[in-house]
PDB file of N, CA and C in Angstrom:
ATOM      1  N   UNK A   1      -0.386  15.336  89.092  1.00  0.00           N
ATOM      2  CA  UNK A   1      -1.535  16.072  88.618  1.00  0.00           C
ATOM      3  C   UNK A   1      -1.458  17.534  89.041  1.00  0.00           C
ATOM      4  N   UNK A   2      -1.058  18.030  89.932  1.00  0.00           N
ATOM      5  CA  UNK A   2      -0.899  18.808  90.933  1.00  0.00           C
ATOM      6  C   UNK A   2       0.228  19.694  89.742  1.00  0.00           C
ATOM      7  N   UNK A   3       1.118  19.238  89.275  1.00  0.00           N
ATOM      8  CA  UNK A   3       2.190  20.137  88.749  1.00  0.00           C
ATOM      9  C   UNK A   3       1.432  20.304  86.821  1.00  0.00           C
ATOM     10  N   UNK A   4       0.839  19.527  86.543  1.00  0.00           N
ATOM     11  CA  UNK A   4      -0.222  19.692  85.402  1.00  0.00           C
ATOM     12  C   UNK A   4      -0.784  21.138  85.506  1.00  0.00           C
ATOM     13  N   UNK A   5      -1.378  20.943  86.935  1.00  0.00           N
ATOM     14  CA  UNK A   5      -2.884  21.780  86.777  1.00  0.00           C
ATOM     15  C   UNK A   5      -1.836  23.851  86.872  1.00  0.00           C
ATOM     16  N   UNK A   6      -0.523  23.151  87.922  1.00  0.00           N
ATOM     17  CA  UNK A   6      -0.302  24.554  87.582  1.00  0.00           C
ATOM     18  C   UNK A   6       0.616  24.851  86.640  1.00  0.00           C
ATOM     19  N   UNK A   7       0.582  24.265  85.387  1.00  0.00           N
ATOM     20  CA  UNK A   7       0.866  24.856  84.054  1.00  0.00           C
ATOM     21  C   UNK A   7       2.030  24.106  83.781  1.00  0.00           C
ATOM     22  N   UNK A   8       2.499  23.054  84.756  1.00  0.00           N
ATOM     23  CA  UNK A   8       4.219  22.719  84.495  1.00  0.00           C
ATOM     24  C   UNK A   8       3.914  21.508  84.261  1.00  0.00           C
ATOM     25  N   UNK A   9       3.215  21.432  82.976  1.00  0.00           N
ATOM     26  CA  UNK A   9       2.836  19.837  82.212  1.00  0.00           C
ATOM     27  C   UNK A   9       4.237  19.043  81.882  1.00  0.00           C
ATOM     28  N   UNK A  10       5.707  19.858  81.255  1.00  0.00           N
ATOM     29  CA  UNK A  10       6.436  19.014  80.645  1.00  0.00           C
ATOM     30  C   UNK A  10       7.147  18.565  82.361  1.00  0.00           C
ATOM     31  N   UNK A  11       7.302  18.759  83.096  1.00  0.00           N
ATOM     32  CA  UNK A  11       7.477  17.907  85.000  1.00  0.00           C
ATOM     33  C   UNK A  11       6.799  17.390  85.283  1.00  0.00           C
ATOM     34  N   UNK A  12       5.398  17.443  85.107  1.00  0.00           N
ATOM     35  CA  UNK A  12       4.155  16.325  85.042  1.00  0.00           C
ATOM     36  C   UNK A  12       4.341  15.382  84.148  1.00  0.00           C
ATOM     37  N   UNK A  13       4.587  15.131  83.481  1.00  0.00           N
ATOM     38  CA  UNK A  13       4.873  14.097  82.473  1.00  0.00           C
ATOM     39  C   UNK A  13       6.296  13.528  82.886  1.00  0.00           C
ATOM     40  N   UNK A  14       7.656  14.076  83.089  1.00  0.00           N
ATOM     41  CA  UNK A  14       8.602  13.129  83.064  1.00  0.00           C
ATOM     42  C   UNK A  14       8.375  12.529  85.272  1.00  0.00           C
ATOM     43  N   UNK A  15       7.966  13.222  85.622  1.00  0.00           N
ATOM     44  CA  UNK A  15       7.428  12.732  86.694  1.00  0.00           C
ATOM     45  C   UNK A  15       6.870  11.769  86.969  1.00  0.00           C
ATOM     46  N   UNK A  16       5.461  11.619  85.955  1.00  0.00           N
ATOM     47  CA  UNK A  16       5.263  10.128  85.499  1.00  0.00           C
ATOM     48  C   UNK A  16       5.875   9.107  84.923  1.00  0.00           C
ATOM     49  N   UNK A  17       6.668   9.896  83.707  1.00  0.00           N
ATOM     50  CA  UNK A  17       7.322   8.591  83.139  1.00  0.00           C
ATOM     51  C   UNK A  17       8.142   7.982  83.791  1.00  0.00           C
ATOM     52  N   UNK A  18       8.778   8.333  85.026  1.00  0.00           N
ATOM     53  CA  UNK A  18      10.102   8.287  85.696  1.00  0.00           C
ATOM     54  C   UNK A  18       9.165   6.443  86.489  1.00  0.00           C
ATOM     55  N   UNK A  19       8.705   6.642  87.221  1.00  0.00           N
ATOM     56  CA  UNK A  19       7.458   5.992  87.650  1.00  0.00           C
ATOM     57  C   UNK A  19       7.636   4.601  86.640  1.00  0.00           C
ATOM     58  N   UNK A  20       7.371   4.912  85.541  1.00  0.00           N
ATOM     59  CA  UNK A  20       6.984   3.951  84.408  1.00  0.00           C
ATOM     60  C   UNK A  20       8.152   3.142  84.037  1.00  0.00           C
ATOM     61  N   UNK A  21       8.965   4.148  83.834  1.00  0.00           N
ATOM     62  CA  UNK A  21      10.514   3.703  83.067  1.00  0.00           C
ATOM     63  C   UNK A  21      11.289   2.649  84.116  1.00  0.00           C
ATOM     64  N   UNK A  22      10.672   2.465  85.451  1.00  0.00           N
ATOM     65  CA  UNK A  22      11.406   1.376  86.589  1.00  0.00           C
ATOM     66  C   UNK A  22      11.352  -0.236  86.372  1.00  0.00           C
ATOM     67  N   UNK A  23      11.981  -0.533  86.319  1.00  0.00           N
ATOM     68  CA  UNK A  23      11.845  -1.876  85.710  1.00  0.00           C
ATOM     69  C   UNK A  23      11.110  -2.523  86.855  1.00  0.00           C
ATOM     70  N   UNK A  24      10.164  -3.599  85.533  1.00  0.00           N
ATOM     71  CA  UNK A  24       9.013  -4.559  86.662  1.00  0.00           C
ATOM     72  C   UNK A  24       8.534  -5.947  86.210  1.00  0.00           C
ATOM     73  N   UNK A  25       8.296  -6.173  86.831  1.00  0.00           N
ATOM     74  CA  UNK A  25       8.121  -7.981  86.304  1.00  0.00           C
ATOM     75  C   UNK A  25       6.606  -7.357  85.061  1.00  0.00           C
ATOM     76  N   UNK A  26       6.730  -9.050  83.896  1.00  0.00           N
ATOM     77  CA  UNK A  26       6.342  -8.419  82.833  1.00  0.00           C
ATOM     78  C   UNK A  26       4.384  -7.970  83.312  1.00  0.00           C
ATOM     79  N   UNK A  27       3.919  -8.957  84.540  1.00  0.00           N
ATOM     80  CA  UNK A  27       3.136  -9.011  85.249  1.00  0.00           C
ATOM     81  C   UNK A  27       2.748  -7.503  86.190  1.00  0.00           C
ATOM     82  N   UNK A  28       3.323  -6.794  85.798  1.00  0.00           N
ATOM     83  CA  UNK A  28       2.916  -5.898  87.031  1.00  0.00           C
ATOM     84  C   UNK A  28       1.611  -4.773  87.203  1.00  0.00           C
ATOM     85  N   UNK A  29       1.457  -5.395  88.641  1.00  0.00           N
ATOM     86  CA  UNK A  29       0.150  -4.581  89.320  1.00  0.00           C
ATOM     87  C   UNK A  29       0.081  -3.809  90.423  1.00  0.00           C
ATOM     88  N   UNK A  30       1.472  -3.364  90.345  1.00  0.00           N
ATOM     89  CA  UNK A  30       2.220  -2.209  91.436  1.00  0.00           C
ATOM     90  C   UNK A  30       0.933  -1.073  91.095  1.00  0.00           C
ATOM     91  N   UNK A  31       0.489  -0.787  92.158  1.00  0.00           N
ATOM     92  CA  UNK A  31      -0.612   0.924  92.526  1.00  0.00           C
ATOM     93  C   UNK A  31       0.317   1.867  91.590  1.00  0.00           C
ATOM     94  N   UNK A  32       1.479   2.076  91.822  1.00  0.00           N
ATOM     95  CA  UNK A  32       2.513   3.216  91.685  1.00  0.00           C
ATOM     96  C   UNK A  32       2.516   3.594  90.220  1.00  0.00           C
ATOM     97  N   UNK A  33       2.697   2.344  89.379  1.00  0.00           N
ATOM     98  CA  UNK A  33       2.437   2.057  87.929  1.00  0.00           C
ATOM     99  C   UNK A  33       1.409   2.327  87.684  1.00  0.00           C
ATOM    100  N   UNK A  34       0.344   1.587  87.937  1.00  0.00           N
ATOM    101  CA  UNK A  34      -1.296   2.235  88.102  1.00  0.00           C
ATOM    102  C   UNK A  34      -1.509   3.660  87.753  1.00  0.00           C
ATOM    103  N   UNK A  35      -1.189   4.259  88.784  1.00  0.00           N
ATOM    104  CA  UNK A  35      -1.047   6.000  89.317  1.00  0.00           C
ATOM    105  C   UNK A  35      -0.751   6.751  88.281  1.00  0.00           C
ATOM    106  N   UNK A  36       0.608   6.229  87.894  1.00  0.00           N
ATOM    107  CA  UNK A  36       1.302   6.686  87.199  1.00  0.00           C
ATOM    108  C   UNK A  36       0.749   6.874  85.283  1.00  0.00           C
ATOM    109  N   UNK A  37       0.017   5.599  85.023  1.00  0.00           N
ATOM    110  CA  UNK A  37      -0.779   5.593  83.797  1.00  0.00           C
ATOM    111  C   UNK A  37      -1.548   6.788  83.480  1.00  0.00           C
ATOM    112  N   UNK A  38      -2.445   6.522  84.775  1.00  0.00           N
ATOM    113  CA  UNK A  38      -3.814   7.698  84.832  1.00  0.00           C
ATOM    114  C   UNK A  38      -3.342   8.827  85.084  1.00  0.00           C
ATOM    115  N   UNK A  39      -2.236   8.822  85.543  1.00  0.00           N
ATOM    116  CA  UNK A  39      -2.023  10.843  85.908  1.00  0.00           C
ATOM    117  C   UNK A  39      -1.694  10.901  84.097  1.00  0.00           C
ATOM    118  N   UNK A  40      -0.767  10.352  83.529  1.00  0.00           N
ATOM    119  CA  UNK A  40      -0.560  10.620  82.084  1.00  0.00           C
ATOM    120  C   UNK A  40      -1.240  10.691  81.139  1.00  0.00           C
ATOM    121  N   UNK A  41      -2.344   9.757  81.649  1.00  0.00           N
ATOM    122  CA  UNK A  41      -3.366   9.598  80.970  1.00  0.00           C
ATOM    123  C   UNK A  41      -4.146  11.214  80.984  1.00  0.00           C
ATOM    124  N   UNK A  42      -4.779  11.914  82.228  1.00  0.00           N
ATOM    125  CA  UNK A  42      -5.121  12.855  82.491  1.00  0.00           C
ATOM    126  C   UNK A  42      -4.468  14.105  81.964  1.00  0.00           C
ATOM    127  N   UNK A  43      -3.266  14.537  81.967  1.00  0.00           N
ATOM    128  CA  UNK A  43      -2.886  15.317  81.380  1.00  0.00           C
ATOM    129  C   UNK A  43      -2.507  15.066  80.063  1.00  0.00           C
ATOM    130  N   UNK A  44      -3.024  14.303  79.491  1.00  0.00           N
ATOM    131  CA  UNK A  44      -3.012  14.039  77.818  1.00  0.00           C
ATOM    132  C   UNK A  44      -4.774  14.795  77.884  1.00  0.00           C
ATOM    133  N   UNK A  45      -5.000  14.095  78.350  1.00  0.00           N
ATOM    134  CA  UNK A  45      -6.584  14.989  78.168  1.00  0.00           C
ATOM    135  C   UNK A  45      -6.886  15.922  78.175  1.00  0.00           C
ATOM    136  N   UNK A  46      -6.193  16.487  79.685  1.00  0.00           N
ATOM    137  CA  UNK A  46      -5.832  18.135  79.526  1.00  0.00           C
ATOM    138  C   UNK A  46      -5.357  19.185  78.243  1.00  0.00           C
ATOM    139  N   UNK A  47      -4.533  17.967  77.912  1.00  0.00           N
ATOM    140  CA  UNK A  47      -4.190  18.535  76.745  1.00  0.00           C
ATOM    141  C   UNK A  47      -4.482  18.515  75.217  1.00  0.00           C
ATOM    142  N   UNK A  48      -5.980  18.195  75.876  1.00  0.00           N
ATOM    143  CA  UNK A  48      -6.800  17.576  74.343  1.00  0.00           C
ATOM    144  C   UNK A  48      -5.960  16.738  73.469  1.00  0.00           C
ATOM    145  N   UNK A  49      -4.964  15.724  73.840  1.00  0.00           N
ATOM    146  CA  UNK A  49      -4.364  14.561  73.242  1.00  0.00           C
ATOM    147  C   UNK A  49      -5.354  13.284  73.563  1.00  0.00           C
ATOM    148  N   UNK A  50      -6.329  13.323  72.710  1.00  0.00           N
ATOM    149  CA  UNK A  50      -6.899  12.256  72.851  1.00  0.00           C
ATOM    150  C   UNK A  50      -6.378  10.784  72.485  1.00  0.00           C
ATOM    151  N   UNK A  51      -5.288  10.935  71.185  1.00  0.00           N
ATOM    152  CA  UNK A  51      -4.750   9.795  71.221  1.00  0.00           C
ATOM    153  C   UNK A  51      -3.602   8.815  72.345  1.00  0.00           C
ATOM    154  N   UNK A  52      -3.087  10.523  72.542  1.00  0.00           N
ATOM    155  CA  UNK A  52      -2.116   9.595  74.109  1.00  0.00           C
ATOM    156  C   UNK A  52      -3.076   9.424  75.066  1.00  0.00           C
ATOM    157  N   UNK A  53      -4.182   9.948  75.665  1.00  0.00           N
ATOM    158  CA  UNK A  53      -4.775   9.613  76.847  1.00  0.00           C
ATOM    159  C   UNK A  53      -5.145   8.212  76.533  1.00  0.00           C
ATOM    160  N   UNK A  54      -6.074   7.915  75.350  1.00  0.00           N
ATOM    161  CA  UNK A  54      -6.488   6.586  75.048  1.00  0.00           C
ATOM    162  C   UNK A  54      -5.176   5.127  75.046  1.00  0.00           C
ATOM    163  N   UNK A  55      -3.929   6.292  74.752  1.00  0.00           N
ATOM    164  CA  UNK A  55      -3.053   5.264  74.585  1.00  0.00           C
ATOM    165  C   UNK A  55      -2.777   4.890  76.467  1.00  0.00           C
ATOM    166  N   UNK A  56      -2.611   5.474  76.949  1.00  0.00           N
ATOM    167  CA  UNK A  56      -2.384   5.536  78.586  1.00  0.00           C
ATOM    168  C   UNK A  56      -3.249   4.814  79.470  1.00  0.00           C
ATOM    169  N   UNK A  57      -4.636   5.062  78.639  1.00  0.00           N
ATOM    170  CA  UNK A  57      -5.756   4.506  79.655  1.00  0.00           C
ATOM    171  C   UNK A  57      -5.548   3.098  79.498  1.00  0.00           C
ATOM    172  N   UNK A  58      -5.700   2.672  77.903  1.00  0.00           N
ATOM    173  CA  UNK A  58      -5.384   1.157  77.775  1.00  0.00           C
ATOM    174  C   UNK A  58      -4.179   0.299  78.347  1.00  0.00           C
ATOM    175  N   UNK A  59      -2.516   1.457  78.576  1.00  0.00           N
ATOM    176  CA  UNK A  59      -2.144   0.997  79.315  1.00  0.00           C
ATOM    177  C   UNK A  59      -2.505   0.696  80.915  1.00  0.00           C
ATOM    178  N   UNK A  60      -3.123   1.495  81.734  1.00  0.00           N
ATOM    179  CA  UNK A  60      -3.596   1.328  82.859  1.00  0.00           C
ATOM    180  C   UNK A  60      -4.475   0.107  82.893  1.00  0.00           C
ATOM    181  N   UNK A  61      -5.221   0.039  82.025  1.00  0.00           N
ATOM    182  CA  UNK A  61      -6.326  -1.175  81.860  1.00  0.00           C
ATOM    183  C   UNK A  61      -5.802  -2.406  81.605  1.00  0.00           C
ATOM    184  N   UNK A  62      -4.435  -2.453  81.042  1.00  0.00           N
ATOM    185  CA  UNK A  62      -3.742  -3.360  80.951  1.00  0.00           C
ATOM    186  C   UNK A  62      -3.217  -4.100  82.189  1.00  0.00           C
ATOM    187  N   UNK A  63      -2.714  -3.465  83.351  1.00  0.00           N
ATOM    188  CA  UNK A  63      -2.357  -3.688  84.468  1.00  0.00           C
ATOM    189  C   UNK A  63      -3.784  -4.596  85.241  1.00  0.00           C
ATOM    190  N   UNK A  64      -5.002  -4.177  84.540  1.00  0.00           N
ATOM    191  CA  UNK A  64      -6.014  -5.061  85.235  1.00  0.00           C
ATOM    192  C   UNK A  64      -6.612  -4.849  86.368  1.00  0.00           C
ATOM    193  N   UNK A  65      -6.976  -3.707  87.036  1.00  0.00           N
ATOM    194  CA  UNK A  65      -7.215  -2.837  87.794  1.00  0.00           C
ATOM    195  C   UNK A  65      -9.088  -3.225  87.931  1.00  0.00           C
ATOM    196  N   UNK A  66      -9.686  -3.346  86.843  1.00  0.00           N
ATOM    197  CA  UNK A  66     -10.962  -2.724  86.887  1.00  0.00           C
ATOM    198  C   UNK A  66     -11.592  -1.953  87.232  1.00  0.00           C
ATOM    199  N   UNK A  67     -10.970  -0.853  86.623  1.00  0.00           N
ATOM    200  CA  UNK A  67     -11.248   0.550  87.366  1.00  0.00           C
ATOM    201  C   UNK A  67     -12.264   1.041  86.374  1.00  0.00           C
ATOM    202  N   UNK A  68     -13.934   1.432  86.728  1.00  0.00           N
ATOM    203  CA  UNK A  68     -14.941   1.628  86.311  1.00  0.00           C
ATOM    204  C   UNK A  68     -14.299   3.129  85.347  1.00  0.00           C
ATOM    205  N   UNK A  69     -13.531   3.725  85.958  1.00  0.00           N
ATOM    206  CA  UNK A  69     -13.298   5.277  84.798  1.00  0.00           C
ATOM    207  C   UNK A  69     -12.162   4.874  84.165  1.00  0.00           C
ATOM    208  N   UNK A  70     -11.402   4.148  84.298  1.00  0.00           N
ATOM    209  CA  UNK A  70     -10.341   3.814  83.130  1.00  0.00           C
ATOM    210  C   UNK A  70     -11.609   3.308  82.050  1.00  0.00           C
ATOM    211  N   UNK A  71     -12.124   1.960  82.027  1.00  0.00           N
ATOM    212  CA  UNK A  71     -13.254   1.454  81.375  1.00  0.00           C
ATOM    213  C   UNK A  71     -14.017   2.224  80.426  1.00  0.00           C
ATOM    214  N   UNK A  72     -14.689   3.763  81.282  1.00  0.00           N
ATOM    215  CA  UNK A  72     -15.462   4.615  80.801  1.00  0.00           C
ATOM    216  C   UNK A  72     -15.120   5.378  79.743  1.00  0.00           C
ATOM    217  N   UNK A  73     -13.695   5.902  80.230  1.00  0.00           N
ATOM    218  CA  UNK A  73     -12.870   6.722  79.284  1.00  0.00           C
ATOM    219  C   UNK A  73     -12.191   6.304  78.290  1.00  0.00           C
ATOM    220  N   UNK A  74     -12.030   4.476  78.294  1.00  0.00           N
ATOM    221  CA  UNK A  74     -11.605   3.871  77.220  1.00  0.00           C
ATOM    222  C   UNK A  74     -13.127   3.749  75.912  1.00  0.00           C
ATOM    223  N   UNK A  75     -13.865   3.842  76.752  1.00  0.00           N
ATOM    224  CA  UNK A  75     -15.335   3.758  75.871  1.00  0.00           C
ATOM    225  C   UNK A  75     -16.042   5.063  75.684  1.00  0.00           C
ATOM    226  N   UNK A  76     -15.708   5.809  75.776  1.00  0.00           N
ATOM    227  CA  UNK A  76     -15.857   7.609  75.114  1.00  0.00           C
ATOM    228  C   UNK A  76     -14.965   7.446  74.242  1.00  0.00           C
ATOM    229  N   UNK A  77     -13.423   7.253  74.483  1.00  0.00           N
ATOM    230  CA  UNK A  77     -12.194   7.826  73.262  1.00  0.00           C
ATOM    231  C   UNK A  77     -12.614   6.897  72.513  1.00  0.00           C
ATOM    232  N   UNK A  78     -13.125   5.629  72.084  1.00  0.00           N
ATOM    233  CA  UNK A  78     -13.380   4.704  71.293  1.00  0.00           C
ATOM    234  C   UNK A  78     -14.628   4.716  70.765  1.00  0.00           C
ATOM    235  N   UNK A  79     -15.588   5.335  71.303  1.00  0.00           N
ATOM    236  CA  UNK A  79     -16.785   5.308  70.312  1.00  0.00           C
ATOM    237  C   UNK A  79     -17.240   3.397  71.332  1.00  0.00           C
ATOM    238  N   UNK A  80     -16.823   3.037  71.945  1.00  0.00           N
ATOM    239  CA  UNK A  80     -17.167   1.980  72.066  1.00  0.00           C
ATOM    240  C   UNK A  80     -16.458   0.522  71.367  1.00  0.00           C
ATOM    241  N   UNK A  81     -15.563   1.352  70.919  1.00  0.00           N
ATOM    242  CA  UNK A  81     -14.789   0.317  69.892  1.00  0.00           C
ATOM    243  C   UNK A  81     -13.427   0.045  70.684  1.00  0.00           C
ATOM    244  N   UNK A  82     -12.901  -1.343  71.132  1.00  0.00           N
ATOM    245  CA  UNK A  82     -11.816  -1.502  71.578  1.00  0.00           C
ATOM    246  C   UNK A  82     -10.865  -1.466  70.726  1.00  0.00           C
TER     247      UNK A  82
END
């Protein structure tokens, strides 16, 4: 997030993906993965990409977290519509 905010979005992003791209059981609820969703998720937002953030959040939500602002932000980008 940190390399987002100071302007070096395309290192913010493979930073995350790097994170993502590690192979994991098809089950996984590794934090790191987690982390890794929502920072992407966030700088899609930043970047007024509402369709990748929504795509990111649902991945994070996928992992099963129940995280009240993944939830929230999946129900703003959706209108409420899953």
């Amino acid at each position: 997030m940190v390399l987002a905010i100071m302007g070096r979005t395309d290192e913010a992003i493979n930073l995350a993906k790097s994170v993502i791209d590690a192979r994991r059981c098809s089950f996984c609820r590794h934090s790191a993965c987690y982390e890794a969703y929502l920072s992407l998720a966030k700088i899609c937002e930043f970047q007024n990409d509402k369709a990748g953030a929504l795509e990111y959040y649902r991945k994070a939500n996928e992992i099963g977290r129940d995280d009240s602002e993944v939830i929230k932000a999946m129900i703003t980008f959706t209108g409420g519509r899953n």
